[in-house]
Protein backbone atom coordinates (compact mmCIF):
# COMPACT_ATOMS: atom_id res chain seq x y z
CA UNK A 1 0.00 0.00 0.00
CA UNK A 2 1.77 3.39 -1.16
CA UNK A 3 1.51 5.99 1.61
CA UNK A 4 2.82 9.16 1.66
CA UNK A 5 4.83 11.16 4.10
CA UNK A 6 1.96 14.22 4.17
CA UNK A 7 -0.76 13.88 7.01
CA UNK A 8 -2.29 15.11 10.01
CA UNK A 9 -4.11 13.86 13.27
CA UNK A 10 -5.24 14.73 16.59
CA UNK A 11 -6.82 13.82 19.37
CA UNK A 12 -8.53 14.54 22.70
CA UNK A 13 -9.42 13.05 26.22
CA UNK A 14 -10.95 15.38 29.03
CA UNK A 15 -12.49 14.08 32.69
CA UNK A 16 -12.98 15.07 35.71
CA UNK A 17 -9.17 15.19 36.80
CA UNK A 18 -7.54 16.53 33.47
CA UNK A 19 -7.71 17.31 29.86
CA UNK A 20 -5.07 15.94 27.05
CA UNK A 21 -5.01 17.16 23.64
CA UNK A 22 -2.64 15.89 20.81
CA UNK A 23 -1.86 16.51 17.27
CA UNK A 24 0.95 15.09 15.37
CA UNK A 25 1.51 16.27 11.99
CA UNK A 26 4.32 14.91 9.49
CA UNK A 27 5.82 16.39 5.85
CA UNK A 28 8.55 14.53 3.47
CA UNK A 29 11.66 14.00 4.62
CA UNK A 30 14.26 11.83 3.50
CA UNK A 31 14.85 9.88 7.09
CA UNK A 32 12.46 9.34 9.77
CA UNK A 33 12.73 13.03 12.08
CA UNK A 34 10.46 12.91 15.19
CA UNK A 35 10.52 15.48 17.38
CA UNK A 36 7.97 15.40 20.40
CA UNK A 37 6.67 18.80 21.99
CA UNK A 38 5.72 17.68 25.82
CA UNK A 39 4.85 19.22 29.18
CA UNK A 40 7.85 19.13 31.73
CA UNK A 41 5.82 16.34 33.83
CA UNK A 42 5.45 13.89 30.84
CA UNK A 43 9.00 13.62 29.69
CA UNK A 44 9.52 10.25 31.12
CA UNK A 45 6.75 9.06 28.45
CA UNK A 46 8.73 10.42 25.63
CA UNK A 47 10.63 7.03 24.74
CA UNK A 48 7.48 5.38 24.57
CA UNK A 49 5.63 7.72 22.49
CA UNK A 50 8.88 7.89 20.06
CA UNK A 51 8.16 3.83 20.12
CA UNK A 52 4.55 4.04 19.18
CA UNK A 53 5.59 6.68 15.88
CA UNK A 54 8.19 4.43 14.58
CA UNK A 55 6.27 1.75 14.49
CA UNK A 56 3.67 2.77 12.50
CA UNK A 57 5.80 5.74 10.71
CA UNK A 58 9.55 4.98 8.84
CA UNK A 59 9.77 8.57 6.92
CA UNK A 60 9.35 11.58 7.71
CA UNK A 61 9.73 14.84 9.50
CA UNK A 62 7.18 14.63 12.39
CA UNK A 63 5.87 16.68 14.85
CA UNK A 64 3.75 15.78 17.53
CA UNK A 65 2.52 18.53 19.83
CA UNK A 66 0.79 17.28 23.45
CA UNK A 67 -0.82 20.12 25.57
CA UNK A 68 -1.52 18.03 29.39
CA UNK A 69 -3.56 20.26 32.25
CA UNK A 70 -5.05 19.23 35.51
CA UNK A 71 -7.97 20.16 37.36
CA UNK A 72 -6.50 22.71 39.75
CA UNK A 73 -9.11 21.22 42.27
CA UNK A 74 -6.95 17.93 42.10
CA UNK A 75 -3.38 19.81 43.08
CA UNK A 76 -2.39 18.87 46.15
CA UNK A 77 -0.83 23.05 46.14
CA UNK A 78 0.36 25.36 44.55
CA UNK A 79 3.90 26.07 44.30
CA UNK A 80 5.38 29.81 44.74
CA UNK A 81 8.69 30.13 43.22
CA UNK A 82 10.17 33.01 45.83
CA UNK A 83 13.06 33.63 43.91
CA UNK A 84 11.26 34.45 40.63
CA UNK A 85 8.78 36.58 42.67
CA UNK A 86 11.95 38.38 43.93
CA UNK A 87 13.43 38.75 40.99
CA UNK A 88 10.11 40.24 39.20
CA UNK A 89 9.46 42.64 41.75
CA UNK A 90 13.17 44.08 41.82
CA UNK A 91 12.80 44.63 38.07
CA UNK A 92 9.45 46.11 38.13
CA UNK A 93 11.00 48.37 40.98
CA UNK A 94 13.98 49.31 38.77
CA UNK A 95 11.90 50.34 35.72
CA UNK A 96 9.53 51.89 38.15
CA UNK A 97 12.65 54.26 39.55
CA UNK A 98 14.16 54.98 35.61
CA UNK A 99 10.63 55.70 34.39
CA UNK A 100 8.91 57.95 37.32
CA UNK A 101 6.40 55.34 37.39
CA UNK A 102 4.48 54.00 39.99
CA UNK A 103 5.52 50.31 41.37
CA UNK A 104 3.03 47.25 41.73
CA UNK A 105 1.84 47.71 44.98
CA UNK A 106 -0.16 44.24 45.58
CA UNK A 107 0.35 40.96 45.70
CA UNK A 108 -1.99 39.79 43.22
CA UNK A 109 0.19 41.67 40.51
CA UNK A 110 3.21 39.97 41.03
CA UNK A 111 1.27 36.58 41.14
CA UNK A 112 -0.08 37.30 37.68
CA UNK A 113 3.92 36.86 36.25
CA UNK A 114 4.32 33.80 34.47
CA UNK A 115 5.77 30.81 36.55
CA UNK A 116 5.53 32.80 40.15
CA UNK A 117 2.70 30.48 41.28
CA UNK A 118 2.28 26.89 39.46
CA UNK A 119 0.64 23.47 40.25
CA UNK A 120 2.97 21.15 42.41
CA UNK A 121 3.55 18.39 40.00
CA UNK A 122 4.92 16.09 43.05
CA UNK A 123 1.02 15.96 43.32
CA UNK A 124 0.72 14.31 39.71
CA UNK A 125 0.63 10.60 39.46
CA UNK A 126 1.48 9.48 36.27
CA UNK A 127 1.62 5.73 36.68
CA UNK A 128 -2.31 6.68 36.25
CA UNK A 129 -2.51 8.48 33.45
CA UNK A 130 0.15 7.17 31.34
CA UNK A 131 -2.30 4.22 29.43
CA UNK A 132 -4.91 7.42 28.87
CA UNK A 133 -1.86 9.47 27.10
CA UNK A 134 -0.61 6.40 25.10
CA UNK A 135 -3.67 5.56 23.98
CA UNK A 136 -5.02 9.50 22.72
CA UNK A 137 -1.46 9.76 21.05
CA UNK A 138 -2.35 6.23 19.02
CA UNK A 139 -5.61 7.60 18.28
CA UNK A 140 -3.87 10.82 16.72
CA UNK A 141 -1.58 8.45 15.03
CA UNK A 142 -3.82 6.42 13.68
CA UNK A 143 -6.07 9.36 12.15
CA UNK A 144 -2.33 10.67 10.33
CA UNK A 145 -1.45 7.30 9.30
CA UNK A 146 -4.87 6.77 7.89
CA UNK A 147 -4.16 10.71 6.13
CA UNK A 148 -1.44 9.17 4.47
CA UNK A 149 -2.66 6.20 2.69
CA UNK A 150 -5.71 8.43 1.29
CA UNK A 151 -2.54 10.59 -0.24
CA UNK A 152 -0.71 7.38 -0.93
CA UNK A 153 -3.82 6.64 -3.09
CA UNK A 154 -3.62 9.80 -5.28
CA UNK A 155 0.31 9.15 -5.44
CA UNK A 156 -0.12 5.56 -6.84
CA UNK A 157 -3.53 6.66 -9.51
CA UNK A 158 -1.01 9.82 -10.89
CA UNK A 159 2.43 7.52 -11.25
CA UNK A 160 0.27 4.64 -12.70
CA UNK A 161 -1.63 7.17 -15.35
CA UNK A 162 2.27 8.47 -15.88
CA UNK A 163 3.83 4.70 -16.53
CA UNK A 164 0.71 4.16 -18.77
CA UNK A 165 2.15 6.76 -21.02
CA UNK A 166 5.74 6.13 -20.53
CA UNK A 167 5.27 2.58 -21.56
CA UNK A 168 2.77 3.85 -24.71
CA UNK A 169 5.98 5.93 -25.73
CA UNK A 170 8.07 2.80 -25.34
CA UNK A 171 5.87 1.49 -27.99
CA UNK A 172 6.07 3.98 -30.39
CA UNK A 173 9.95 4.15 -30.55
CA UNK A 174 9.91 0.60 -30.74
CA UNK A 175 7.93 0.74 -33.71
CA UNK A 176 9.52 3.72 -35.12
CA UNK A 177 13.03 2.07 -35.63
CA UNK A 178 12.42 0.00 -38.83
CA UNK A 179 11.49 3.64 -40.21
CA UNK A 180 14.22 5.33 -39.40
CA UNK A 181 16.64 2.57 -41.30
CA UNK A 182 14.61 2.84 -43.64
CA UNK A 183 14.73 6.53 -43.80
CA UNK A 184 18.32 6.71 -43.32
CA UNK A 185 19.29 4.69 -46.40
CA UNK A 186 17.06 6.66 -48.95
CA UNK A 187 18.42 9.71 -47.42
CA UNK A 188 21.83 8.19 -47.87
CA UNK A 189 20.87 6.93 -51.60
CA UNK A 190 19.68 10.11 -52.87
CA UNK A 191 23.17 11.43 -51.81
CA UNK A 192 25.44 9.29 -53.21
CA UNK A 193 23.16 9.35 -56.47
CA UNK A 194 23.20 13.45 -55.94
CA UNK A 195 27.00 13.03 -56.38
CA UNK A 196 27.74 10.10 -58.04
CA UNK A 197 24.84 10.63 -60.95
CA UNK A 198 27.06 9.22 -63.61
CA UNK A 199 28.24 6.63 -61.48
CA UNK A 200 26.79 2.86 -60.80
CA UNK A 201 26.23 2.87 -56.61
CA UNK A 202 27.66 -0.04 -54.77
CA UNK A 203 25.07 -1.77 -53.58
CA UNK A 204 26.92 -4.44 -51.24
CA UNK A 205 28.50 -0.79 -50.05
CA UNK A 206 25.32 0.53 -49.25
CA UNK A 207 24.24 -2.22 -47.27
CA UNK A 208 26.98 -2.04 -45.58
CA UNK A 209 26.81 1.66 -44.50
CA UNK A 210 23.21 0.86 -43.04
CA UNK A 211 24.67 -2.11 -41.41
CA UNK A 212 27.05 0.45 -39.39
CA UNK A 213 24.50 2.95 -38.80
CA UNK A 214 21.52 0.65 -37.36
CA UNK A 215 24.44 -0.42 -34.94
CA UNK A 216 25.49 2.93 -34.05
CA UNK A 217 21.69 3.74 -33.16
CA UNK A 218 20.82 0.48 -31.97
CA UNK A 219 19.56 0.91 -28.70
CA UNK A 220 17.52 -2.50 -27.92
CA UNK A 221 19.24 -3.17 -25.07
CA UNK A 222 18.28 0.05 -23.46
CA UNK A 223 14.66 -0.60 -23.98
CA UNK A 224 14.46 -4.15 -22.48
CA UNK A 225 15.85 -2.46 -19.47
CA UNK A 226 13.38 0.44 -19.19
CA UNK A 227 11.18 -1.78 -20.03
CA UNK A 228 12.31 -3.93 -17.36
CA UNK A 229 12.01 -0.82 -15.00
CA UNK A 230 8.52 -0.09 -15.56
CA UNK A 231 7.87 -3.50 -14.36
CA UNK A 232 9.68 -3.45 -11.42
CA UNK A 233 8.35 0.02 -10.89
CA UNK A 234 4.47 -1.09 -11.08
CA UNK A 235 5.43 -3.92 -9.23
CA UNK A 236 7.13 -1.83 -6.01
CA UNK A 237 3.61 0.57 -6.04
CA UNK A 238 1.70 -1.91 -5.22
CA UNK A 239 3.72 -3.59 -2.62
CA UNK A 240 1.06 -3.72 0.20
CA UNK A 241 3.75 -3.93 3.00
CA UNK A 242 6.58 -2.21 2.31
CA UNK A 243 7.96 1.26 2.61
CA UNK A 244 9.06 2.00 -0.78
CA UNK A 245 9.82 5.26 -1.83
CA UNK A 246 13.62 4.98 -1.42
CA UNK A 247 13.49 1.91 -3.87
CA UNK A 248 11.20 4.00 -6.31
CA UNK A 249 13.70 7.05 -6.08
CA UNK A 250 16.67 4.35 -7.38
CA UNK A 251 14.11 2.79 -10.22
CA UNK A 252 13.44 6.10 -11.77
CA UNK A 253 17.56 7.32 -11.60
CA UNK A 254 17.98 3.99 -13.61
CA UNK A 255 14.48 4.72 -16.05
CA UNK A 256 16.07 8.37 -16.33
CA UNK A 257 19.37 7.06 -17.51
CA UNK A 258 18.70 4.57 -19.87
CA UNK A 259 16.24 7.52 -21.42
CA UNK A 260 19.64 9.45 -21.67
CA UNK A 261 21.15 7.00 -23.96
CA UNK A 262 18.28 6.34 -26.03
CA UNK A 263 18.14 9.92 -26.79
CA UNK A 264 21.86 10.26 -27.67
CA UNK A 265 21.96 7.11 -30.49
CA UNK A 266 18.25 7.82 -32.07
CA UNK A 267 19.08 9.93 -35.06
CA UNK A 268 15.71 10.67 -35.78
CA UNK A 269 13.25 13.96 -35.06
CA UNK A 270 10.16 11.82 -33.89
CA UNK A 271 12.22 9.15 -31.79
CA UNK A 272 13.96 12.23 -30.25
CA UNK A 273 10.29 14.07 -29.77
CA UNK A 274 9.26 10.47 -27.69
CA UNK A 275 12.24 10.85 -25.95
CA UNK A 276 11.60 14.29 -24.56
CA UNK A 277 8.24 13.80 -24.10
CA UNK A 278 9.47 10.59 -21.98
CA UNK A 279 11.80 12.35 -19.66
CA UNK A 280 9.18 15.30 -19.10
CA UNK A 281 7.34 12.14 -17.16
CA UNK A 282 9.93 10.97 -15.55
CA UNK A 283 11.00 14.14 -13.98
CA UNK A 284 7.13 14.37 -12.86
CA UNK A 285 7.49 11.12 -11.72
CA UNK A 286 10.68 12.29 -9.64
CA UNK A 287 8.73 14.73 -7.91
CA UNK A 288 5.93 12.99 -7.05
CA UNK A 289 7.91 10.16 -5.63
CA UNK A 290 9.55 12.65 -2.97
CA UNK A 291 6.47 12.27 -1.24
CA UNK A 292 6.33 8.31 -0.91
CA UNK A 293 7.25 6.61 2.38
């Protein structure tokens, strides 16, 4: 099953003693990339949740964002950092002097400042919570993974629709080369009979001359193996296990190449029109394939 490296999920969970919300989004990337965005008190869970992405996810740059709050009714107390407190109200008191200002004057003011008063998470148990987490982190997995096989669907109906026409060119060029021979020794006729008009022509020479050219051009080899290729290539997109867009990036270097050298020994305007026509869908091919698992 093609899936690609594009998605998005997220999940929630809310009772009576907290609320947990998580969203996990991933984009192309050439290795797997996780990075996990936690609160303080669930770092210890951050080798498990790393466990649970990478075995569902191989590629990819992924985020995964987790927002955790308590009930403040369930805090044991609140903490009151007295240092920070300090610190804020010496501050406020020293831009209060530069400025002619007035000072804050009540309690409640410095209190507002961020991290002066906080939940005591010695009060948090997360033996209890931890199946809860795992489990709405899953969830948001599970909704991205599911993200990426719909796009893994449009991947595999575009690069089938583009082999369709790679392997119709294919066709053509293999029917075109008995024409260009052919075309290549009445060209090569008319000249010798342009210069030699009083002359008989060597016919055993003429043969001959074709014989060299339709080697120089002959380029058989090169379409077994893109034909070849294209084979292995349908074959890999429908692999319904594997991860395969490393493998598909190497298939369409070698379909790319062998292009290359087709091009180079067709001496002939519509072969070479295939041709470019050819590599214009490989290249889209190349792109598209960036965004394959």
């Amino acid at each position: 099953m093609l899936k690609s490296m594009t998605g998005f999920g997220s999940s929630e969970y809310y009772n009576e003693t907290y609320k947990l919300h998580v969203e996990i989004k991933s984009v192309n990337y050439r290795y797997n990339d996780i990075m996990i965005h936690l609160p303080k008190a669930l770092n210890p869970l951050e080798d498990k949740i790393k466990k649970l992405i990478t075995a569902s996810l191989t590629r990819g740059k992924i985020d995964i964002f987790i927002s955790f709050e308590q009930a403040m009714g369930h805090h044991k107390q609140i903490k009151v950092d007295k240092d920070l407190a300090i610190a804020y109200y010496n501050a406020l008191s020293e831009i209060s002097s530069l400025l002619k200002i007035p000072a804050p004057d009540n309690v409640y003011e410095i209190a507002n400042y961020q991290d002066v008063l906080r939940p005591d998470e010695d009060s948090f148990d997360l033996d209890v919570a931890e199946s809860v987490i795992l489990e709405t982190v899953q969830k948001a997995l599970d909704q991205l993974v599911s993200m990426r096989i719909m796009e893994g669907q449009h991947l595999l109906d575009d690069l089938t629709m583009r082999l369709n026409d790679l392997e119709a060119n294919v066709a053509k060029i293999e029917q075109q080369v008995p024409m260009i021979l052919t075309c290549y020794r009445e060209k090569l006729l008319k000249k010798l009979q342009d210069v030699l008009s009083e002359t008989q022509i060597d016919e055993a020479r003429l043969i001959q001359e074709c014989a060299l050219f339709s080697e120089k051009i002959n380029f058989t080899e090169e379409l077994v193996r893109l034909k070849s290729h294209f084979k292995q290539f349908r074959a890999t997109i429908l692999d319904s296990k594997a991860a395969v867009g490393r493998k598909l990036d190497f298939i369409v270097q070698e379909m790319n190449r062998e292009t290359n050298t087709i091009a180079s020994k067709a001496n002939d305007m519509e072969t070479a029109k295939l041709v470019v026509e050819m590599k214009s869908e490989i290249e889209k091919i190349r792109e598209q394939i960036q965004n394959v698992e």
